[in-house]
PDB file of N, CA and C in Angstrom:
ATOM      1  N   UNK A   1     -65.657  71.508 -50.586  1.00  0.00           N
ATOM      2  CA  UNK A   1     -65.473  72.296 -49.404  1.00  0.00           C
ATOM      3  C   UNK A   1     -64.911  71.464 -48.261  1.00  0.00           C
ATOM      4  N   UNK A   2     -63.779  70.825 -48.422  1.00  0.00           N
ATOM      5  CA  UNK A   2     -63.214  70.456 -47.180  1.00  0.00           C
ATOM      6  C   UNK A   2     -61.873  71.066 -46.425  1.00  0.00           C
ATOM      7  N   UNK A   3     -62.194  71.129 -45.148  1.00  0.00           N
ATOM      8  CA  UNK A   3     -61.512  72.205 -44.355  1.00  0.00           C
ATOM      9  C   UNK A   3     -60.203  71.127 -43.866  1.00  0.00           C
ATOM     10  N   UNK A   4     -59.284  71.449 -43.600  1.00  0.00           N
ATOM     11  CA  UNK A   4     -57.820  71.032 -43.180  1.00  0.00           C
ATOM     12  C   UNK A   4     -58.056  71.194 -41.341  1.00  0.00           C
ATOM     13  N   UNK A   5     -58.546  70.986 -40.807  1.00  0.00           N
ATOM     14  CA  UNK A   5     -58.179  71.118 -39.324  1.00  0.00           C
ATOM     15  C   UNK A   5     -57.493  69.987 -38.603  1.00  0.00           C
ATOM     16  N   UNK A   6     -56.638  70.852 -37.994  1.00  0.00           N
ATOM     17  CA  UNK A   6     -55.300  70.208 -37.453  1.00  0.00           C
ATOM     18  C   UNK A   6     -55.999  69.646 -36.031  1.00  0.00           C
ATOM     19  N   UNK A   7     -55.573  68.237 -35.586  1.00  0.00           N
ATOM     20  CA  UNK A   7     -55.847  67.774 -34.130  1.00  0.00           C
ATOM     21  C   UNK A   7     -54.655  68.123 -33.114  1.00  0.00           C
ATOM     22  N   UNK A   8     -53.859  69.068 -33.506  1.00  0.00           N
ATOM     23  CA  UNK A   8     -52.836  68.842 -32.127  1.00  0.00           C
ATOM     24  C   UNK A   8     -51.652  68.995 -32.607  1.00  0.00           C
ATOM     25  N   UNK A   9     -51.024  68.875 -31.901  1.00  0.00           N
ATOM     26  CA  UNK A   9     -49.481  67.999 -31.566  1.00  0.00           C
ATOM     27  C   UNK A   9     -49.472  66.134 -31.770  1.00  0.00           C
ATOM     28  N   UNK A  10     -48.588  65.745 -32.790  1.00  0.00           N
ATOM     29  CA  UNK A  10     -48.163  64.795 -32.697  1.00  0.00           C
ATOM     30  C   UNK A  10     -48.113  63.921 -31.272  1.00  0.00           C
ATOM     31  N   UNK A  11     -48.788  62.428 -31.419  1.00  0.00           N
ATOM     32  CA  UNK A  11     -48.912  61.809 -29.948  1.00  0.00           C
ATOM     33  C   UNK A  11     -47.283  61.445 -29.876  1.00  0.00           C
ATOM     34  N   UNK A  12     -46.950  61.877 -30.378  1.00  0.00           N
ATOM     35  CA  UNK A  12     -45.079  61.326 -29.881  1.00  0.00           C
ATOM     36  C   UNK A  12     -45.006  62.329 -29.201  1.00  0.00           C
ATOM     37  N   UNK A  13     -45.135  63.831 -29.528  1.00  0.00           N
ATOM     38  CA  UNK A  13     -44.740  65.035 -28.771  1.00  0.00           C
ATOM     39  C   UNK A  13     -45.333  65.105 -27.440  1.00  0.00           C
ATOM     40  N   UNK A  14     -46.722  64.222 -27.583  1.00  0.00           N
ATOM     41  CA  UNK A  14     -47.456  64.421 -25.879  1.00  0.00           C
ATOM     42  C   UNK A  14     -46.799  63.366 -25.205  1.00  0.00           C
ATOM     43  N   UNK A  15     -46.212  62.371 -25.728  1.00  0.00           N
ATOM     44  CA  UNK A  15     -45.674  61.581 -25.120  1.00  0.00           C
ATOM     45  C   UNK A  15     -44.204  62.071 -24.470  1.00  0.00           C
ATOM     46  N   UNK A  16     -43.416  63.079 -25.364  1.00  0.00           N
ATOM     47  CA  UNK A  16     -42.299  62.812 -24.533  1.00  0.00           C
ATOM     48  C   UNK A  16     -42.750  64.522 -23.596  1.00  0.00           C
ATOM     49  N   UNK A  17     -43.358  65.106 -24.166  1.00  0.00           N
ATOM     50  CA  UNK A  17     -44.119  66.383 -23.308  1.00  0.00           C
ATOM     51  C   UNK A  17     -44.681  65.334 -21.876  1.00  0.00           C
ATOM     52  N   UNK A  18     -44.970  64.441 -21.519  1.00  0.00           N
ATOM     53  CA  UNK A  18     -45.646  64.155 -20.947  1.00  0.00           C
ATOM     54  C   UNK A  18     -44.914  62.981 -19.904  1.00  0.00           C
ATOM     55  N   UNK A  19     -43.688  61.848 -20.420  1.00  0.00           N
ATOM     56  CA  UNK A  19     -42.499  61.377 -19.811  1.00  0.00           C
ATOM     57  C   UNK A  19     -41.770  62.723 -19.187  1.00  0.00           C
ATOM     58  N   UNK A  20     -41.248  63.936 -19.597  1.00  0.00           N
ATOM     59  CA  UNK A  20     -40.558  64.812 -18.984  1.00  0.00           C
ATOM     60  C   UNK A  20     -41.284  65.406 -17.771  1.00  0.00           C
ATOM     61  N   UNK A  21     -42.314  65.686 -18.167  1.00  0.00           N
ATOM     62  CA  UNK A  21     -43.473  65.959 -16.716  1.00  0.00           C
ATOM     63  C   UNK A  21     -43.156  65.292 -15.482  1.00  0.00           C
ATOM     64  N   UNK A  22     -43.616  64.356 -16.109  1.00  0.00           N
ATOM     65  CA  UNK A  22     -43.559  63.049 -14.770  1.00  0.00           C
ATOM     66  C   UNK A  22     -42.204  62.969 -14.026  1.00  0.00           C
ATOM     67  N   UNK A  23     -41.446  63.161 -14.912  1.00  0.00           N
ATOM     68  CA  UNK A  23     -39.886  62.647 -14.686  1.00  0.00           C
ATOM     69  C   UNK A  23     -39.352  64.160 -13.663  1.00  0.00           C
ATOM     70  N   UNK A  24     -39.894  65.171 -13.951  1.00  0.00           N
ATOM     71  CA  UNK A  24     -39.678  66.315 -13.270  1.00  0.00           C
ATOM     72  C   UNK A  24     -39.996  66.555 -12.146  1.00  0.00           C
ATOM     73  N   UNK A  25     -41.619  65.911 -12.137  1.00  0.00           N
ATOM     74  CA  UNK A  25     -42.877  65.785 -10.731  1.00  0.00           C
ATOM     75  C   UNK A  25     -41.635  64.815 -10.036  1.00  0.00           C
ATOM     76  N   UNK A  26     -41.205  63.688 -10.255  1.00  0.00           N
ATOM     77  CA  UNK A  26     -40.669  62.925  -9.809  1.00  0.00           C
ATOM     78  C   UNK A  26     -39.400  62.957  -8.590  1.00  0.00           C
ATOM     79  N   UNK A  27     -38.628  63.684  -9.865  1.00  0.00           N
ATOM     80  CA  UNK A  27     -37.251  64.505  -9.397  1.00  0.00           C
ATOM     81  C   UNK A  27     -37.348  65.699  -8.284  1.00  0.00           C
ATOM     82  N   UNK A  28     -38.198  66.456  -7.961  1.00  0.00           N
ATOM     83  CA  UNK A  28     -38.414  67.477  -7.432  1.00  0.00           C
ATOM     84  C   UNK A  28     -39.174  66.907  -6.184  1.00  0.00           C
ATOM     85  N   UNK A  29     -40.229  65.800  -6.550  1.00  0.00           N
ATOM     86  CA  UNK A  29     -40.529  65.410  -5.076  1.00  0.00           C
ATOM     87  C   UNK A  29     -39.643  64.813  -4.032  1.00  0.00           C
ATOM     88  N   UNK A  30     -38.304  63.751  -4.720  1.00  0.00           N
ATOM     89  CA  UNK A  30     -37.598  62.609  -4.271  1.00  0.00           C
ATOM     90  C   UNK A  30     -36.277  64.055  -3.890  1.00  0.00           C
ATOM     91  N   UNK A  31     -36.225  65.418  -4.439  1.00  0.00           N
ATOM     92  CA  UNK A  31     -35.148  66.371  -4.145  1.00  0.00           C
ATOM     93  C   UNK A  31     -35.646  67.037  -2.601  1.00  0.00           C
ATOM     94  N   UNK A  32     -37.342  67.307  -2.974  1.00  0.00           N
ATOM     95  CA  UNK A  32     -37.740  67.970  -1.434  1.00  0.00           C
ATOM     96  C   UNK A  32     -37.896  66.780  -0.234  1.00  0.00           C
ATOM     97  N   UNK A  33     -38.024  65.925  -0.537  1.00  0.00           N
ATOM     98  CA  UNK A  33     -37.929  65.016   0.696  1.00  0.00           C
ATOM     99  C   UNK A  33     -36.705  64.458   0.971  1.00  0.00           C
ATOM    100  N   UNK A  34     -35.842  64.648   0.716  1.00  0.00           N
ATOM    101  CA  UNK A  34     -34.613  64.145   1.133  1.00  0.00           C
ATOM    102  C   UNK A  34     -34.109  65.526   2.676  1.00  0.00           C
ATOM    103  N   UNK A  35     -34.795  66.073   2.850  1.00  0.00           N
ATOM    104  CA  UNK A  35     -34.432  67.146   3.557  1.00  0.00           C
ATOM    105  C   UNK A  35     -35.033  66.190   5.058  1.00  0.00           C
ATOM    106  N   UNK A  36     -35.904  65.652   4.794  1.00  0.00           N
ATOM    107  CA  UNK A  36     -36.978  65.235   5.983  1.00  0.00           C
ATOM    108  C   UNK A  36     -36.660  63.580   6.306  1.00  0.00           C
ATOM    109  N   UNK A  37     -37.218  63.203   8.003  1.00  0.00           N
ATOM    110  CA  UNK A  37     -36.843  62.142   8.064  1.00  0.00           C
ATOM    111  C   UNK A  37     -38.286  61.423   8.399  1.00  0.00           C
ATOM    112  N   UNK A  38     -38.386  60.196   7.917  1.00  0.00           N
ATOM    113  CA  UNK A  38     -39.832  59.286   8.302  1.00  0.00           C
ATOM    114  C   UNK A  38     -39.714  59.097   9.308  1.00  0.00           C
ATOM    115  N   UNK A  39     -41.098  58.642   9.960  1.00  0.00           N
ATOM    116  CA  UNK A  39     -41.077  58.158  10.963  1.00  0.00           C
ATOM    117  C   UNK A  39     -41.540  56.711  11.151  1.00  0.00           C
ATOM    118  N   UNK A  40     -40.653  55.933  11.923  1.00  0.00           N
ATOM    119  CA  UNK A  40     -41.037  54.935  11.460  1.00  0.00           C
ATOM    120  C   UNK A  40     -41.685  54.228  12.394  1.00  0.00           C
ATOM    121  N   UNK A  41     -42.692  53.132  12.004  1.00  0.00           N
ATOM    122  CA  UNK A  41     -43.294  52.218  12.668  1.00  0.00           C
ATOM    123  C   UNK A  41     -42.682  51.338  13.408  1.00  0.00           C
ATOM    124  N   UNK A  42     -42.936  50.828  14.867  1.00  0.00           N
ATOM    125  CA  UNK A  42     -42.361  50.171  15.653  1.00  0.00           C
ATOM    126  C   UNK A  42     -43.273  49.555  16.611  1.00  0.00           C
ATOM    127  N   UNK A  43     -43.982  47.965  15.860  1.00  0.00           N
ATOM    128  CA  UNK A  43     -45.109  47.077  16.472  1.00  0.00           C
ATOM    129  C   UNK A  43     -44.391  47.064  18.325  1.00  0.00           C
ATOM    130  N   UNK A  44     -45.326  47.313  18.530  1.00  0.00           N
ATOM    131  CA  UNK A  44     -45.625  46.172  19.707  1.00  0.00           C
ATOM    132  C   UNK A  44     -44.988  44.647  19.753  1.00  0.00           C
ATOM    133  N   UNK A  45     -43.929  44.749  21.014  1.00  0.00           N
ATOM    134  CA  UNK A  45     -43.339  43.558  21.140  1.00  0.00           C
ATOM    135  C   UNK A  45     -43.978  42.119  21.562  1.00  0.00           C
ATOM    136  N   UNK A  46     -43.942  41.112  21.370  1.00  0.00           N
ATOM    137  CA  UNK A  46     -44.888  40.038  21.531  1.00  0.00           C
ATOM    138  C   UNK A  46     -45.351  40.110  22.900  1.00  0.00           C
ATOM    139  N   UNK A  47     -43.965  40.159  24.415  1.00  0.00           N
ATOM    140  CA  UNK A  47     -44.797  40.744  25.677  1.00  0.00           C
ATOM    141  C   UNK A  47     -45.582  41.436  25.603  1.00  0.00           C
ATOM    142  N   UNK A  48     -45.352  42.766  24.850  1.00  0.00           N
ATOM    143  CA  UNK A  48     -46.556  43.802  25.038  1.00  0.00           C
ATOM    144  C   UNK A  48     -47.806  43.412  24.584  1.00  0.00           C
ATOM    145  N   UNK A  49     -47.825  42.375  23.965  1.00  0.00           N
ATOM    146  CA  UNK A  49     -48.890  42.592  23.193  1.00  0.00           C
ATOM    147  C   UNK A  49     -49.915  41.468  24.044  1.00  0.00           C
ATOM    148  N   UNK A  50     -49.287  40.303  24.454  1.00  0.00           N
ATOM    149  CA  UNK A  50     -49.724  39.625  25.729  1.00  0.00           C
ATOM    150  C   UNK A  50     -50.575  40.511  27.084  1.00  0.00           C
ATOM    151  N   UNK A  51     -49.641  41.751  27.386  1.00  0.00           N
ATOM    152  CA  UNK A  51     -49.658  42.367  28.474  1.00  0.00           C
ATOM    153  C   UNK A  51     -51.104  43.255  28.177  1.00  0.00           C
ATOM    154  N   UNK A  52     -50.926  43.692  27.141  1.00  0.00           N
ATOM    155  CA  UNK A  52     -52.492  44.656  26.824  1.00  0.00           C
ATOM    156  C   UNK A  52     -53.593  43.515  26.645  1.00  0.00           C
ATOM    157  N   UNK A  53     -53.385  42.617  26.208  1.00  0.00           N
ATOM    158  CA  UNK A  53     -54.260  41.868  26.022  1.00  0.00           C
ATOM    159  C   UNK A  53     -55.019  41.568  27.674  1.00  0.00           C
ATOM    160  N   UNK A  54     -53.861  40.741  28.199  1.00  0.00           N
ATOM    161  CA  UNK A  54     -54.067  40.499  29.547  1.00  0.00           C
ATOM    162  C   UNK A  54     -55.149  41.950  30.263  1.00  0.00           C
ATOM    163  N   UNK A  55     -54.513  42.693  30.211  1.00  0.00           N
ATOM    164  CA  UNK A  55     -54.829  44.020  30.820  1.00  0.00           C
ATOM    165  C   UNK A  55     -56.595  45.100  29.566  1.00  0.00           C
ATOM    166  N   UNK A  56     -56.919  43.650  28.395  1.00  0.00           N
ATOM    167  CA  UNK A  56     -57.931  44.585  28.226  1.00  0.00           C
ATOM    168  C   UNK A  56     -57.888  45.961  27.724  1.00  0.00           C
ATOM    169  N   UNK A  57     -56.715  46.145  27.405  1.00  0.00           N
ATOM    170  CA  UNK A  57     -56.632  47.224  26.969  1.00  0.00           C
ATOM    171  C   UNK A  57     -56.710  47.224  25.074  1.00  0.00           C
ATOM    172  N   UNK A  58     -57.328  47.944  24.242  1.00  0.00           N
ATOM    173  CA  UNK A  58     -57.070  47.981  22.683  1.00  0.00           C
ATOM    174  C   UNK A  58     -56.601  48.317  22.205  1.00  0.00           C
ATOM    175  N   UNK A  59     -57.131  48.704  20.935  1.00  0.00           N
ATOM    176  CA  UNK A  59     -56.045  50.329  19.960  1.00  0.00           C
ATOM    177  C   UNK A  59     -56.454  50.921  20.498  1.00  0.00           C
ATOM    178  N   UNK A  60     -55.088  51.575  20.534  1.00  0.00           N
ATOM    179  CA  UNK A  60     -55.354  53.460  21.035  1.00  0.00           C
ATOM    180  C   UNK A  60     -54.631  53.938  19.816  1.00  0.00           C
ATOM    181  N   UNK A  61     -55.346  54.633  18.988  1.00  0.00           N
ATOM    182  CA  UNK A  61     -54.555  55.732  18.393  1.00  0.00           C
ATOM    183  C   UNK A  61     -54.938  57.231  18.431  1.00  0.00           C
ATOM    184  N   UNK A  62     -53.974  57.692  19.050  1.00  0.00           N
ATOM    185  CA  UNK A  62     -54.329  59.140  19.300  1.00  0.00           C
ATOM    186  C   UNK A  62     -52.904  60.005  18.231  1.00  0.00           C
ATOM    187  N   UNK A  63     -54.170  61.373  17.767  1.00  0.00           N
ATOM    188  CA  UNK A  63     -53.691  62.650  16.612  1.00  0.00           C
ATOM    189  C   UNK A  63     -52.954  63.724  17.586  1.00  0.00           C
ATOM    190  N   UNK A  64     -52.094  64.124  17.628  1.00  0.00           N
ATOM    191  CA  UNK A  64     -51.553  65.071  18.197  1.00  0.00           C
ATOM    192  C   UNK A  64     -51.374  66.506  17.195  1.00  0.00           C
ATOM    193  N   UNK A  65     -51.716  67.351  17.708  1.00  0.00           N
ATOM    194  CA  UNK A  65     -51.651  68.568  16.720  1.00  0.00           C
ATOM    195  C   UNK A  65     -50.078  69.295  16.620  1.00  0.00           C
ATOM    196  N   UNK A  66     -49.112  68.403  17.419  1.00  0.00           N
ATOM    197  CA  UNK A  66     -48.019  68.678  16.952  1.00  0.00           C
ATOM    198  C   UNK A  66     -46.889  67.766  16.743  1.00  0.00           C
ATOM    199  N   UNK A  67     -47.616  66.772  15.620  1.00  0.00           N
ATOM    200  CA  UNK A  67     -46.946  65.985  14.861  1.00  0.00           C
ATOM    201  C   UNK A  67     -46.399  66.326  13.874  1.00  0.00           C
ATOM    202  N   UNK A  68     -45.151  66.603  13.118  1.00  0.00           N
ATOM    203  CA  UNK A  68     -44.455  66.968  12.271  1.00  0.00           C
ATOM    204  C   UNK A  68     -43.469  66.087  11.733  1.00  0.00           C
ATOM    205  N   UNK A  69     -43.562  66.311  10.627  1.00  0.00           N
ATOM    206  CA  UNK A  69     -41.904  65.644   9.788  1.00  0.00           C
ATOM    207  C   UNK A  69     -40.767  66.304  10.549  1.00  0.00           C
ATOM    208  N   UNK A  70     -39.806  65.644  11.190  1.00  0.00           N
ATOM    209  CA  UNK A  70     -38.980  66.067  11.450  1.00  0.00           C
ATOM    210  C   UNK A  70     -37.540  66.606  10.203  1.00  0.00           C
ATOM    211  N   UNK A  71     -36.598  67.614  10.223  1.00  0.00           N
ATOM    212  CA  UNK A  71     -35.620  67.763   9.326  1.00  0.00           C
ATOM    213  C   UNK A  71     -33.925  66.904   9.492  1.00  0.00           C
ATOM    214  N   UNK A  72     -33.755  66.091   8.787  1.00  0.00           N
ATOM    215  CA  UNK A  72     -32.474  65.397   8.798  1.00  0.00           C
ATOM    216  C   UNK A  72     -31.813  66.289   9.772  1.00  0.00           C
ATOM    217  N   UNK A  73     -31.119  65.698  10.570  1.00  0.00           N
ATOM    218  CA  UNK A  73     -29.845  66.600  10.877  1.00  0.00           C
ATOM    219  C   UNK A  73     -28.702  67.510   9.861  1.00  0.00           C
ATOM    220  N   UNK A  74     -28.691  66.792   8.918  1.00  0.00           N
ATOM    221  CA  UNK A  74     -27.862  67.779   7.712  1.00  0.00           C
ATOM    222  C   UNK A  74     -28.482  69.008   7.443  1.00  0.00           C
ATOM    223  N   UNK A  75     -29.944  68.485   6.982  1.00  0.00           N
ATOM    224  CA  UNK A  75     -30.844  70.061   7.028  1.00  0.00           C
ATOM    225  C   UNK A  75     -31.335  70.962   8.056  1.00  0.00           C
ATOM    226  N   UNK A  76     -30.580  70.800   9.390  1.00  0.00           N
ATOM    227  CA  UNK A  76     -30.872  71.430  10.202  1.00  0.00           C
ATOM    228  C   UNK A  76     -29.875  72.171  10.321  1.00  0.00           C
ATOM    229  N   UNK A  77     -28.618  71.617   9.982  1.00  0.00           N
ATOM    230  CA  UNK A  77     -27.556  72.265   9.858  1.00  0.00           C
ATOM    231  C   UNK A  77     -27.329  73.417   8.856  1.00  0.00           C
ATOM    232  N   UNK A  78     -27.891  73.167   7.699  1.00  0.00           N
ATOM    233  CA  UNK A  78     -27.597  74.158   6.761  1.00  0.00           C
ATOM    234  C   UNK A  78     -28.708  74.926   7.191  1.00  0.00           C
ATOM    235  N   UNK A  79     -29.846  74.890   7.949  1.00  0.00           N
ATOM    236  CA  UNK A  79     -30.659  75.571   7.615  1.00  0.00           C
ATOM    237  C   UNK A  79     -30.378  76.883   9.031  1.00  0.00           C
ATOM    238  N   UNK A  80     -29.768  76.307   9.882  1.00  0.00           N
ATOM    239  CA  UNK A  80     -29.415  76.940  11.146  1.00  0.00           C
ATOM    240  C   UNK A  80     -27.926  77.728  10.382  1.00  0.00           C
ATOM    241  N   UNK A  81     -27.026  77.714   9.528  1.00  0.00           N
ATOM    242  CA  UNK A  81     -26.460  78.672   8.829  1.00  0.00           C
ATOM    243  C   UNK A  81     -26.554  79.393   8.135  1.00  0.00           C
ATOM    244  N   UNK A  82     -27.826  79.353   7.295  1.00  0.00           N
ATOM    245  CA  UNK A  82     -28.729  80.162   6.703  1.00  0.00           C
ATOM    246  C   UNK A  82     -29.068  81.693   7.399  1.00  0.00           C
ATOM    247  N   UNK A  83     -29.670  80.967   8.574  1.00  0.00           N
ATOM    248  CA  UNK A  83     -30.438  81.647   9.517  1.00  0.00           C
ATOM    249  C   UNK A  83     -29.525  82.710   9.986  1.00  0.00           C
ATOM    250  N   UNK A  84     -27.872  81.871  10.698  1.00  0.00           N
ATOM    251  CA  UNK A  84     -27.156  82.985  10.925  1.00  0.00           C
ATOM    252  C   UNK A  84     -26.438  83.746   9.969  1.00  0.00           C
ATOM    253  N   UNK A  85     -26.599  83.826   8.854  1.00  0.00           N
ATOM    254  CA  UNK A  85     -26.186  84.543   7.610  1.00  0.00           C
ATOM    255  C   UNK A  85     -26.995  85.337   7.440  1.00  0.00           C
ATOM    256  N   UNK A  86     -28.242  85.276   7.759  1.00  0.00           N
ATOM    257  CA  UNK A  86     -29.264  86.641   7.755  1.00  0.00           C
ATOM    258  C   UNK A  86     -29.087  87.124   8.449  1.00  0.00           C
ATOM    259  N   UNK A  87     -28.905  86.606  10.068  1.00  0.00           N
ATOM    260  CA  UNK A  87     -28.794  87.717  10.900  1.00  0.00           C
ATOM    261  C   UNK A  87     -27.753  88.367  11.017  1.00  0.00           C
ATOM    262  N   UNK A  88     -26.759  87.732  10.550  1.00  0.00           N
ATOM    263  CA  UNK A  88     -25.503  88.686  10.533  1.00  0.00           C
ATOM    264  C   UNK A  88     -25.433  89.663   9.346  1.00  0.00           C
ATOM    265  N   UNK A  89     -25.954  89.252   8.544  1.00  0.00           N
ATOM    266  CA  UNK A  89     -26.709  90.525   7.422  1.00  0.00           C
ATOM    267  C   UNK A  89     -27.263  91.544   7.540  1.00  0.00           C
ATOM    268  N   UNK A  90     -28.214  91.360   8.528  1.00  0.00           N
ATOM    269  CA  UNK A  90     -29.201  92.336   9.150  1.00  0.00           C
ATOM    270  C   UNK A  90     -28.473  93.040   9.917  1.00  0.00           C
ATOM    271  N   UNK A  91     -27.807  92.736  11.226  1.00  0.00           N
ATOM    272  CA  UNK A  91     -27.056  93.522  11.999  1.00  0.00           C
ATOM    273  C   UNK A  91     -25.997  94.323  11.090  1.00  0.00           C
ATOM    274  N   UNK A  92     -25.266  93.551   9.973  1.00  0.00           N
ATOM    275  CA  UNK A  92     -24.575  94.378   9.676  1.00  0.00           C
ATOM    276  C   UNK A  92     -25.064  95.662   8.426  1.00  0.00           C
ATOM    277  N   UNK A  93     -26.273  95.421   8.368  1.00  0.00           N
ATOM    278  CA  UNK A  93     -27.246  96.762   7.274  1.00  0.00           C
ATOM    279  C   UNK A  93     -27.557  97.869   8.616  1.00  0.00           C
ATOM    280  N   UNK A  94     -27.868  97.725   9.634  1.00  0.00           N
ATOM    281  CA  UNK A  94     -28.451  98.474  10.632  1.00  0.00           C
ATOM    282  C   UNK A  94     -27.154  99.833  10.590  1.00  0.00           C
TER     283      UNK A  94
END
């Protein structure tokens, strides 16, 4: 009485099932961020940093609730022609 039960899929198949995943997650993240621009870090110049010192002053880091990724200028562009392609859509359905 011995039964045949199958474990799966071949580990080659999870493997390349599983390289294409990644490779997709990958592609699609590095496609949606190309729209957006970082922001980048910019220390404190050696005066300044003398000057706060001098002055006692520390970190300050303050959260602003309207901090955002800003959009490339390219994607502001297409996205502001977009915009007027609907509305000229709309006006012209009315």
């Amino acid at each position: 009485m011995s039964r045949n039960v199958t474990g799966g899929p071949p580990f080659l198949h999870k493997l390349i099932v599983g390289t294409v995943a990644v490779a997709v997650g990958v592609y699609a993240a590095w496609d949606a961020s190309k729209d957006f621009e970082l922001v980048k870090y910019t220390p404190f110049s050696e005066e300044e940093v003398l000057k706060r010192q001098q002055e006692k002053k520390g970190l300050k880091i303050t959260h602003l609730d309207t901090r955002t990724l800003d959009y490339t200028p390219e994607a502001k562009e297409r996205l502001r022609k977009v915009a007027e392609e609907e509305k000229l859509k709309a006006q012209a359905d009315k």
